[in-house]
N, C-alpha and C. Protein backbone atom coordinates (compact mmCIF):
# COMPACT_ATOMS: atom_id res chain seq x y z
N UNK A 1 3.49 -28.99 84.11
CA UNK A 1 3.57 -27.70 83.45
C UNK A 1 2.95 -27.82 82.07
N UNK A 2 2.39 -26.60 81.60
CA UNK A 2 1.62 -26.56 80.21
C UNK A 2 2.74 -26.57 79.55
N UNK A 3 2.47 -27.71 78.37
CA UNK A 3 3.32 -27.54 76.68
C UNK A 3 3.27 -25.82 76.30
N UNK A 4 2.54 -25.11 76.60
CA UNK A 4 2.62 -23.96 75.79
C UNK A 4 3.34 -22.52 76.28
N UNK A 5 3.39 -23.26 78.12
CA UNK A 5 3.96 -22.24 78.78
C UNK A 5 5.60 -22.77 78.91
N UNK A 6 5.82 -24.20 78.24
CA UNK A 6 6.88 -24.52 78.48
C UNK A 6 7.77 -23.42 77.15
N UNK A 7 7.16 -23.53 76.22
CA UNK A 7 7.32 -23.03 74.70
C UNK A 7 8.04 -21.71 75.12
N UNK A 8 6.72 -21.12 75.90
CA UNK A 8 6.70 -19.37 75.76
C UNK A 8 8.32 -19.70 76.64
N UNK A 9 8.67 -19.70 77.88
CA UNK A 9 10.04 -19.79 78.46
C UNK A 9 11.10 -20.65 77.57
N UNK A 10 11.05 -21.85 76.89
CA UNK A 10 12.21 -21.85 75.71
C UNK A 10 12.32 -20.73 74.77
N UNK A 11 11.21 -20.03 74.24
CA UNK A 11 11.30 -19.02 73.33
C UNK A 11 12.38 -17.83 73.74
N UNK A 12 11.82 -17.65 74.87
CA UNK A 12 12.56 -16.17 75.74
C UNK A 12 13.54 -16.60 76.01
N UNK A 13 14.20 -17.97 76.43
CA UNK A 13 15.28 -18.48 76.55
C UNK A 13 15.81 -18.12 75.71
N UNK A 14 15.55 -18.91 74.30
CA UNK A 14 16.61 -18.66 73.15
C UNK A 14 16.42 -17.18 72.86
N UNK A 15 15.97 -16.50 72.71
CA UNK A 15 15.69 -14.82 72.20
C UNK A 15 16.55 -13.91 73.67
N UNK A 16 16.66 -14.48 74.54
CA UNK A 16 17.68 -14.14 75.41
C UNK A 16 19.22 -14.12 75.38
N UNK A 17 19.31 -15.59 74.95
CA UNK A 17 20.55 -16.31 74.59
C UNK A 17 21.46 -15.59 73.02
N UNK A 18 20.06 -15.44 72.03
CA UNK A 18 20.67 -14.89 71.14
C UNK A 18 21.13 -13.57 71.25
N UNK A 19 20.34 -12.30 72.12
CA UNK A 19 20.47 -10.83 72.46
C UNK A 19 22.15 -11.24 73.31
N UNK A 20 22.44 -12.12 74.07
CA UNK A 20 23.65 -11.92 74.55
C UNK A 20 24.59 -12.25 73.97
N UNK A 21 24.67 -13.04 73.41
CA UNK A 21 25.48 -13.63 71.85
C UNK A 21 25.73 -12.34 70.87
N UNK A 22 24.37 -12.37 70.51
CA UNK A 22 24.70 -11.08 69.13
C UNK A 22 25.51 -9.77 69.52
N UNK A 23 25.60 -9.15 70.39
CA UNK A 23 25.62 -7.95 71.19
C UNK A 23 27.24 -8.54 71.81
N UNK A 24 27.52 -9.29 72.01
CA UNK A 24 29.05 -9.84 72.17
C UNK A 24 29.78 -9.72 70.90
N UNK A 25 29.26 -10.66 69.89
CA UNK A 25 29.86 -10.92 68.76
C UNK A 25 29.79 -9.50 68.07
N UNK A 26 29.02 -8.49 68.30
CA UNK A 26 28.79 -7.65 67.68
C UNK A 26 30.44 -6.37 68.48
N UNK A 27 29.92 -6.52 69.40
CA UNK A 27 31.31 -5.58 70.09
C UNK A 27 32.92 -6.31 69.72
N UNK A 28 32.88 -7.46 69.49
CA UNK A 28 33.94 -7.95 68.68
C UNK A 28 34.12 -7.71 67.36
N UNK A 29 33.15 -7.60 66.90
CA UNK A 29 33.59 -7.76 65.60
C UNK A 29 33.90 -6.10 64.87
N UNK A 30 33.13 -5.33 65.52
CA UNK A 30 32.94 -3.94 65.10
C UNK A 30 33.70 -2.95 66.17
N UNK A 31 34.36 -4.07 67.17
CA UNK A 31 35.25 -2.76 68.07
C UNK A 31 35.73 -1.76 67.46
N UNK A 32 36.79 -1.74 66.42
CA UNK A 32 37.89 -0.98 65.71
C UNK A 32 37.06 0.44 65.07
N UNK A 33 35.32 -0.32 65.15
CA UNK A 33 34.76 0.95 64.12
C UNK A 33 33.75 1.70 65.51
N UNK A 34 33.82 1.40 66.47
CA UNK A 34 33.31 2.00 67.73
C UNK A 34 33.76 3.40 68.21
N UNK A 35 33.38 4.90 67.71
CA UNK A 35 33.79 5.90 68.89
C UNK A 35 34.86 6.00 69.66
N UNK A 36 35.78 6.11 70.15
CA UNK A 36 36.09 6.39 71.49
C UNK A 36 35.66 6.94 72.66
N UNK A 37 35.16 7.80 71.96
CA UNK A 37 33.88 8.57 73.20
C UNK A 37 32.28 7.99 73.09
N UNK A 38 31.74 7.49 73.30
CA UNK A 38 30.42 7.42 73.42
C UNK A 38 29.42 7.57 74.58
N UNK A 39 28.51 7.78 74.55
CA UNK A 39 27.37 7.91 75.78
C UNK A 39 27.33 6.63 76.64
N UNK A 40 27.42 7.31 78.04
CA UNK A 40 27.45 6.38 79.36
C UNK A 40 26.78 6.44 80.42
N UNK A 41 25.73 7.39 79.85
CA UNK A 41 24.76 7.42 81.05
C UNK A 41 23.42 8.67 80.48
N UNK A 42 22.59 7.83 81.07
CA UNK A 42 21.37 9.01 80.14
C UNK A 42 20.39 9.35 81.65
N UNK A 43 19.93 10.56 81.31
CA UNK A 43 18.95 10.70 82.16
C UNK A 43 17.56 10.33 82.16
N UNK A 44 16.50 10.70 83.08
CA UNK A 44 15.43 10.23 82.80
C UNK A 44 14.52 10.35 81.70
N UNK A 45 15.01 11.31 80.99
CA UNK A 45 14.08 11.78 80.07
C UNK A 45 14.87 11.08 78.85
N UNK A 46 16.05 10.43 79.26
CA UNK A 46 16.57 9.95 77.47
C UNK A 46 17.72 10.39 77.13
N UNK A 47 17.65 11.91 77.22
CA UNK A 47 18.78 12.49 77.07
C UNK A 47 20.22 11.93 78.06
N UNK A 48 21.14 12.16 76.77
CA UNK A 48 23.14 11.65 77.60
C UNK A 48 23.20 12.93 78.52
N UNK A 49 23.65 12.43 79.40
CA UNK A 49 24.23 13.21 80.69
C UNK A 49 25.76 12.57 80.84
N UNK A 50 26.17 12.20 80.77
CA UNK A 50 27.53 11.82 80.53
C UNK A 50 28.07 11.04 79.02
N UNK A 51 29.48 11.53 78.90
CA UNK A 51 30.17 10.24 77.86
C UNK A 51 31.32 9.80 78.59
N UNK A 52 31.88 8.99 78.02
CA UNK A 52 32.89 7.78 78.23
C UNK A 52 33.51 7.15 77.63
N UNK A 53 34.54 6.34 77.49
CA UNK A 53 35.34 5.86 76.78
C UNK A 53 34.46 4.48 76.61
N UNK A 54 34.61 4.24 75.16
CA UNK A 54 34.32 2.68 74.67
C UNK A 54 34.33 1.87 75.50
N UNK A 55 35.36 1.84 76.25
CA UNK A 55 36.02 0.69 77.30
C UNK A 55 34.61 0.29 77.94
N UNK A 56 34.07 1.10 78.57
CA UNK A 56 32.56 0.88 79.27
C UNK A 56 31.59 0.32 78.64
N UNK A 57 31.44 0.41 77.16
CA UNK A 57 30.36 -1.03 76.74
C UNK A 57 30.89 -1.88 77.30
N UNK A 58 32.67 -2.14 77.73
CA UNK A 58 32.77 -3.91 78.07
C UNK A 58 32.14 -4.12 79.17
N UNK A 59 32.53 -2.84 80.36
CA UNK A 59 31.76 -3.10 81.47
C UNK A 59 29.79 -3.53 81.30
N UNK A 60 29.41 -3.25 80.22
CA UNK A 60 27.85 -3.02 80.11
C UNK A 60 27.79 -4.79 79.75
N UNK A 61 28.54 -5.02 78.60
CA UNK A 61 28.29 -6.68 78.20
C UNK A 61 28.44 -7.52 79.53
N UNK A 62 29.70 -7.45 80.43
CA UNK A 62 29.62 -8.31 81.16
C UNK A 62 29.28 -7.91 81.82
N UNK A 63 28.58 -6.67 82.38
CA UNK A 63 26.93 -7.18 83.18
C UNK A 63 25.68 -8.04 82.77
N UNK A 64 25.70 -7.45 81.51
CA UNK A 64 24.90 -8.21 80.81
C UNK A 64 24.83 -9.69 80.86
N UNK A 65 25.68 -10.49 80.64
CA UNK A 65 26.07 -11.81 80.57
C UNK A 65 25.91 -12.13 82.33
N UNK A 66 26.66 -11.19 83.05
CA UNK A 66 26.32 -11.82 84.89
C UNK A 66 24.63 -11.93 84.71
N UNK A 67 23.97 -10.98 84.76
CA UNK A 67 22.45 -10.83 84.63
C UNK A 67 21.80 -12.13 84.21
N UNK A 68 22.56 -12.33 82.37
CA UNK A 68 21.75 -13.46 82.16
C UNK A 68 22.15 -15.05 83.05
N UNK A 69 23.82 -14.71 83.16
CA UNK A 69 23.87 -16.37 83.96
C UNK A 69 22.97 -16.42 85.39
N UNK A 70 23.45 -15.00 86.27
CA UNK A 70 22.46 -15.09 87.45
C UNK A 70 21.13 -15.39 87.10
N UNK A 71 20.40 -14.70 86.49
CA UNK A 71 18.31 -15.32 86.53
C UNK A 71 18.78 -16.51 85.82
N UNK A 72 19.12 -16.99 84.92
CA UNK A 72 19.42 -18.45 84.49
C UNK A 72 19.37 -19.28 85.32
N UNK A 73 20.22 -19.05 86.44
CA UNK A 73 20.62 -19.77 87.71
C UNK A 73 19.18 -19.99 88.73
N UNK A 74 19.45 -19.45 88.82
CA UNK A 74 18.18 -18.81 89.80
C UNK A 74 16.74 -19.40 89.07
N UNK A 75 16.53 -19.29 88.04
CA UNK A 75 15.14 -20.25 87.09
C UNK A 75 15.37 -21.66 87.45
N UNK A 76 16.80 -22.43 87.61
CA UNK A 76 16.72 -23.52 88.06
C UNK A 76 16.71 -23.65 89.12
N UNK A 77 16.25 -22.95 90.36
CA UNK A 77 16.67 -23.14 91.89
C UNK A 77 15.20 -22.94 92.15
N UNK A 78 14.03 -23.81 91.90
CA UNK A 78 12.64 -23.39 92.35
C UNK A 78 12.85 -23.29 94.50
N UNK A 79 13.52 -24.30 94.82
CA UNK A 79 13.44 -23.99 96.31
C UNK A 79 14.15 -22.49 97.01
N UNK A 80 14.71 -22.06 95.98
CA UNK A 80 14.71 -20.70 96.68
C UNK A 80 13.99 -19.55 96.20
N UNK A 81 13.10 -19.73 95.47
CA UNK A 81 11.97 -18.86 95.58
C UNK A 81 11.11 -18.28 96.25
N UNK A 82 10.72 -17.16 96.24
CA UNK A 82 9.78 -16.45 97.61
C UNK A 82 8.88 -16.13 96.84
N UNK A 83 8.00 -17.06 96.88
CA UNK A 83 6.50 -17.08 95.76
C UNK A 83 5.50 -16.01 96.68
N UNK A 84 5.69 -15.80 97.69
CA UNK A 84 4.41 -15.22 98.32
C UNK A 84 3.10 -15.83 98.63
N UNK A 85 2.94 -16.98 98.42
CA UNK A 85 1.99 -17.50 98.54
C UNK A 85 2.39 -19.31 99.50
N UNK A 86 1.51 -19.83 100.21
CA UNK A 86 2.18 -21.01 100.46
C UNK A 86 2.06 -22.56 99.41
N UNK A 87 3.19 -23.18 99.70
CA UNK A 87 3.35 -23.93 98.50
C UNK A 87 2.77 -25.59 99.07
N UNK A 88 2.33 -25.92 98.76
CA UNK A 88 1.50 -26.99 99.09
C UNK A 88 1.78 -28.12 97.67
N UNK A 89 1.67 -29.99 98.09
CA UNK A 89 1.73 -30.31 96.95
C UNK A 89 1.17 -30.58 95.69
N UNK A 90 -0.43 -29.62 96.12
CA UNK A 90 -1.55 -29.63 94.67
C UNK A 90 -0.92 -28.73 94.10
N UNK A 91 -0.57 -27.47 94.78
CA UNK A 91 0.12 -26.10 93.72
C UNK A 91 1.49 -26.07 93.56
N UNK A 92 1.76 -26.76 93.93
CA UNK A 92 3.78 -26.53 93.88
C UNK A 92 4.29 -26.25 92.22
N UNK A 93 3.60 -27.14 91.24
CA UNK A 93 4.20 -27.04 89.67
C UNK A 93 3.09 -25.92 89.65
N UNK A 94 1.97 -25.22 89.37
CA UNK A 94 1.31 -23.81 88.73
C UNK A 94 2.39 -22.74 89.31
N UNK A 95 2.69 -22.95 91.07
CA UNK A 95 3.37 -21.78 91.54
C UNK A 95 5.08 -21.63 90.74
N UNK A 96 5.79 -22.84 90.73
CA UNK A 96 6.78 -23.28 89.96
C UNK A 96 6.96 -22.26 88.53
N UNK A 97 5.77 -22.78 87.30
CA UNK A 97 6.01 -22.57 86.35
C UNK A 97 4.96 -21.19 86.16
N UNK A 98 4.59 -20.43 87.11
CA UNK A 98 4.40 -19.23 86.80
C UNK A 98 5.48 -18.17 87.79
N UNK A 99 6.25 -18.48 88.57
CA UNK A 99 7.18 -17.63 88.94
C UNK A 99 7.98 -17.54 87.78
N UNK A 100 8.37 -19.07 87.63
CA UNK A 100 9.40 -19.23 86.15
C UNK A 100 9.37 -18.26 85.19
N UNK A 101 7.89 -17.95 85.02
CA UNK A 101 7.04 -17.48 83.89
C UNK A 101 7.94 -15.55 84.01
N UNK A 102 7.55 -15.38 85.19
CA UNK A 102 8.27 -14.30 85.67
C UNK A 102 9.65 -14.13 85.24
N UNK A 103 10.32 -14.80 85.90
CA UNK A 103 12.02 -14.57 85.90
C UNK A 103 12.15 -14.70 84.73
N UNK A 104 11.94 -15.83 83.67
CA UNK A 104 11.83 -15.36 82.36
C UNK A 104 11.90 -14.18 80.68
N UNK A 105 10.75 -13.82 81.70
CA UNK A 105 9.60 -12.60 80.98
C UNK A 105 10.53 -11.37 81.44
N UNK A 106 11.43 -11.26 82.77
CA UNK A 106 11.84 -10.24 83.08
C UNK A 106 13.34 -10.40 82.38
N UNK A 107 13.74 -11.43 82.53
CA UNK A 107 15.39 -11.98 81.91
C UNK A 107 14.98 -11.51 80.62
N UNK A 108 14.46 -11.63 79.58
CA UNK A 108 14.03 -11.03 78.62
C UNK A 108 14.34 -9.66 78.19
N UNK A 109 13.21 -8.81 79.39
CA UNK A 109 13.22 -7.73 79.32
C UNK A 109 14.28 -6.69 79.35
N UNK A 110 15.55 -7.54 81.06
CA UNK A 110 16.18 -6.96 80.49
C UNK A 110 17.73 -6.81 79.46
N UNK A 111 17.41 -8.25 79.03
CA UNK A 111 18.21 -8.32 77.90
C UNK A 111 18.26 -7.43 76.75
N UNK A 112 16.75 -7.13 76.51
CA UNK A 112 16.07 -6.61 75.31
C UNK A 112 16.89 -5.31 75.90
N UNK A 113 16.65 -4.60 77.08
CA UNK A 113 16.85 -2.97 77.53
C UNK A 113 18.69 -2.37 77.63
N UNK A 114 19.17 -3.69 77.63
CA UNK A 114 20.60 -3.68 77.90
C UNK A 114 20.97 -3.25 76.49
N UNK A 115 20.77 -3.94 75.79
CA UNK A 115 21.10 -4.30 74.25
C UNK A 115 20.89 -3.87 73.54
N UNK A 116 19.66 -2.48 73.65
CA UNK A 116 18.94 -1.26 73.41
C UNK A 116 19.96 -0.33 73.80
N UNK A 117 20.20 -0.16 75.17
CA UNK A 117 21.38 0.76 75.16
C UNK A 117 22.49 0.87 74.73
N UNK A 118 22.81 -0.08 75.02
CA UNK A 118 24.28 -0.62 74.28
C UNK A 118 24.37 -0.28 72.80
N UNK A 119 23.53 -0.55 72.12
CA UNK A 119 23.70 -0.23 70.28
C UNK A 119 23.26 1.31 70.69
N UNK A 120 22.31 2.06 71.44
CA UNK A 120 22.35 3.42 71.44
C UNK A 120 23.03 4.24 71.69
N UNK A 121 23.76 3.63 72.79
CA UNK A 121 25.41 4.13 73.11
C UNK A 121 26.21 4.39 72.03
N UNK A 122 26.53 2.88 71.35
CA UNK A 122 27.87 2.93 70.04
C UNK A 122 27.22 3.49 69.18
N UNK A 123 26.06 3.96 68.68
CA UNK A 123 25.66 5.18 67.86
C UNK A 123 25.46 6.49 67.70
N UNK A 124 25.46 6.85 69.42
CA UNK A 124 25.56 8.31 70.04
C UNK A 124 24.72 9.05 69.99
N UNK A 125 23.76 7.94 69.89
CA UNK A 125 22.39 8.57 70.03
C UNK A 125 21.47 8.90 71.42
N UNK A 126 20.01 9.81 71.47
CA UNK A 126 19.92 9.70 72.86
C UNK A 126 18.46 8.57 72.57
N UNK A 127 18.24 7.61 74.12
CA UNK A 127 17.30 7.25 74.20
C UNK A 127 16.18 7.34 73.88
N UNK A 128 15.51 8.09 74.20
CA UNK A 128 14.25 8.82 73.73
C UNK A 128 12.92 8.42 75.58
N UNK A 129 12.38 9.54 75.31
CA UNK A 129 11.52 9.81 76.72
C UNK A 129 10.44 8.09 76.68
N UNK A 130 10.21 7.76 75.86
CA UNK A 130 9.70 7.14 76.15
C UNK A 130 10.34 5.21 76.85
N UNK A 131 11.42 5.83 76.79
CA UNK A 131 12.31 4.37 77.30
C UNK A 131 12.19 4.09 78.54
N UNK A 132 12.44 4.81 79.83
CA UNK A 132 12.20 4.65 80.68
C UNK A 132 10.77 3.77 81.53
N UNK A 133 9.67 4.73 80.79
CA UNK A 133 8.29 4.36 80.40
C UNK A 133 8.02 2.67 80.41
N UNK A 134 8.47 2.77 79.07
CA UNK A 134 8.31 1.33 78.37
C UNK A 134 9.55 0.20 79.25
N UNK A 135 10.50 0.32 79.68
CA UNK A 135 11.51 -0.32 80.27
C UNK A 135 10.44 -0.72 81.72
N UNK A 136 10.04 0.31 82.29
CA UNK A 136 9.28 0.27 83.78
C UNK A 136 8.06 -0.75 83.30
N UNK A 137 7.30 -0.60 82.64
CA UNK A 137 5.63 -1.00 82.12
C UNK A 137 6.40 -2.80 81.74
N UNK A 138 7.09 -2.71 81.07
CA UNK A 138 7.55 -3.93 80.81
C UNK A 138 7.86 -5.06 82.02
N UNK A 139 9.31 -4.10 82.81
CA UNK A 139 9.33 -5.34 84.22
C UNK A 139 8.14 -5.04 85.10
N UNK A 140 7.24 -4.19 85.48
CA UNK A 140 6.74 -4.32 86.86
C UNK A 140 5.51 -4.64 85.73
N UNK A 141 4.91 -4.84 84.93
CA UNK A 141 3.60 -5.44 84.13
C UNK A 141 3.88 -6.74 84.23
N UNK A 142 4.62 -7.08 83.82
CA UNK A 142 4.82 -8.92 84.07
C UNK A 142 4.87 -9.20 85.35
N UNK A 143 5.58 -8.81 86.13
CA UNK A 143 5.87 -9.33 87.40
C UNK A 143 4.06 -8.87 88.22
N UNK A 144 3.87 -8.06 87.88
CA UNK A 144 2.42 -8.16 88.31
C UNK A 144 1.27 -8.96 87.45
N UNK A 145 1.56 -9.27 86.49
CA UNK A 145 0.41 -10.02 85.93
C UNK A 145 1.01 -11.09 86.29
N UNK A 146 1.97 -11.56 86.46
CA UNK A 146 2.24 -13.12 86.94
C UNK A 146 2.27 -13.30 88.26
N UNK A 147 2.17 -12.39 88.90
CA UNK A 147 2.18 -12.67 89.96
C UNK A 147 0.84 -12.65 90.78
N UNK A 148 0.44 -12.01 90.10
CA UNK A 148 -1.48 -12.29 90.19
C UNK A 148 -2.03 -14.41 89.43
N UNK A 149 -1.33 -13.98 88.92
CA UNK A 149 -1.65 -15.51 88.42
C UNK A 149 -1.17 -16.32 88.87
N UNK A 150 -0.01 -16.07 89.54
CA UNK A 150 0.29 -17.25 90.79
C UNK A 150 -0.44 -17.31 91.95
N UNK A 151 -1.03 -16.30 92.28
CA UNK A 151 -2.08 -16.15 93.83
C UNK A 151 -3.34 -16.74 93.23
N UNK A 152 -3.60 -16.64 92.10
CA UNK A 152 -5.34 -16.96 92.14
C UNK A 152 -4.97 -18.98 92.00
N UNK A 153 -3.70 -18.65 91.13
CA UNK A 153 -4.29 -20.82 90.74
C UNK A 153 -3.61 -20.97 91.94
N UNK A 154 -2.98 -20.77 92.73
CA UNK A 154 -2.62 -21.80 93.51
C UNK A 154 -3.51 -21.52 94.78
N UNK A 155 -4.78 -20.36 94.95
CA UNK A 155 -5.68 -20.46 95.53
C UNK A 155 -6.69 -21.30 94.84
N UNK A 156 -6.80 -21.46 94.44
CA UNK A 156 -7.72 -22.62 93.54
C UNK A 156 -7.24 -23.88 93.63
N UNK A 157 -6.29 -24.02 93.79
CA UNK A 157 -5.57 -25.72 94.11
C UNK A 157 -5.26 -25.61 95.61
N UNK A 158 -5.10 -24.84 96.28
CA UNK A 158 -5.61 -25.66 97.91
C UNK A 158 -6.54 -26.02 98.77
């Protein structure tokens, strides 16, 4: 695996690690000054379509946290991957560390989108139209640019 692609996945690691951390410590520490009512569901355009009791950020964190331990998990389990492509032993580490590259890039994403709502929620604010947008362009752009880049090198290494 490249030193630089190892980097980019420690980076998102820790910038992952910290979004689930901060966003914990943050609902602890600032419960008492949280709403009771806040927004629990937005529609496509951004706008709240429902509210809810506080109680439901907890439900949102510990999804959050399942999310990050599941792809965590799952980043270390290369044999159960469904690369789409066949794995042979010239390509096995490019196909490896660009799926990685994926689950990553998307664990990321949606840490970043969780954690976005979540502080938009306890502020009672609405999303805005362009979230959806940018939330979509984000996971299916990576997962297609990496996943193009797993078909061409590991056609090139068999």
């Amino acid at each position: 695996m490249k030193k630089g692609w190892r980097i980019y996945q420690k980076i998102l690691n820790i910038l992952s690690l910290i979004l689930v951390a901060g966003s914990t410590l943050f609902l602890v520490v600032y419960w008492s000054h949280i709403p009771d009512i806040v927004p629990a569901h937005y529609g496509a355009s951004g706008e709240v379509d429902r509210y809810g009791s506080k109680g439901e950020l907890i439900f949102v964190q510990v999804f959050l946290i399942a999310i990050y331990l599941i792809i965590s998990l799952v980043e270390r389990q290369p044999r159960t991957w469904n690369t789409g492509v066949t794995m042979t032993e010239r390509n096995k580490d490019v196909v490896h560390q660009e799926v990685g590259n994926i689950l990553i890039t998307i664990k990321f994403t949606m840490m970043v989108m969780f954690v976005y709502v979540q502080g938009i929620s306890i502020f009672g604010r609405n999303l805005g139209v362009w979230f959806m947008s940018a939330t979509l362009i984000a996971t299916f752009g990576s997962l297609i640019f990496f996943s193009i880049r797993v078909y061409f090198k590991s056609r090139r290494l068999q």
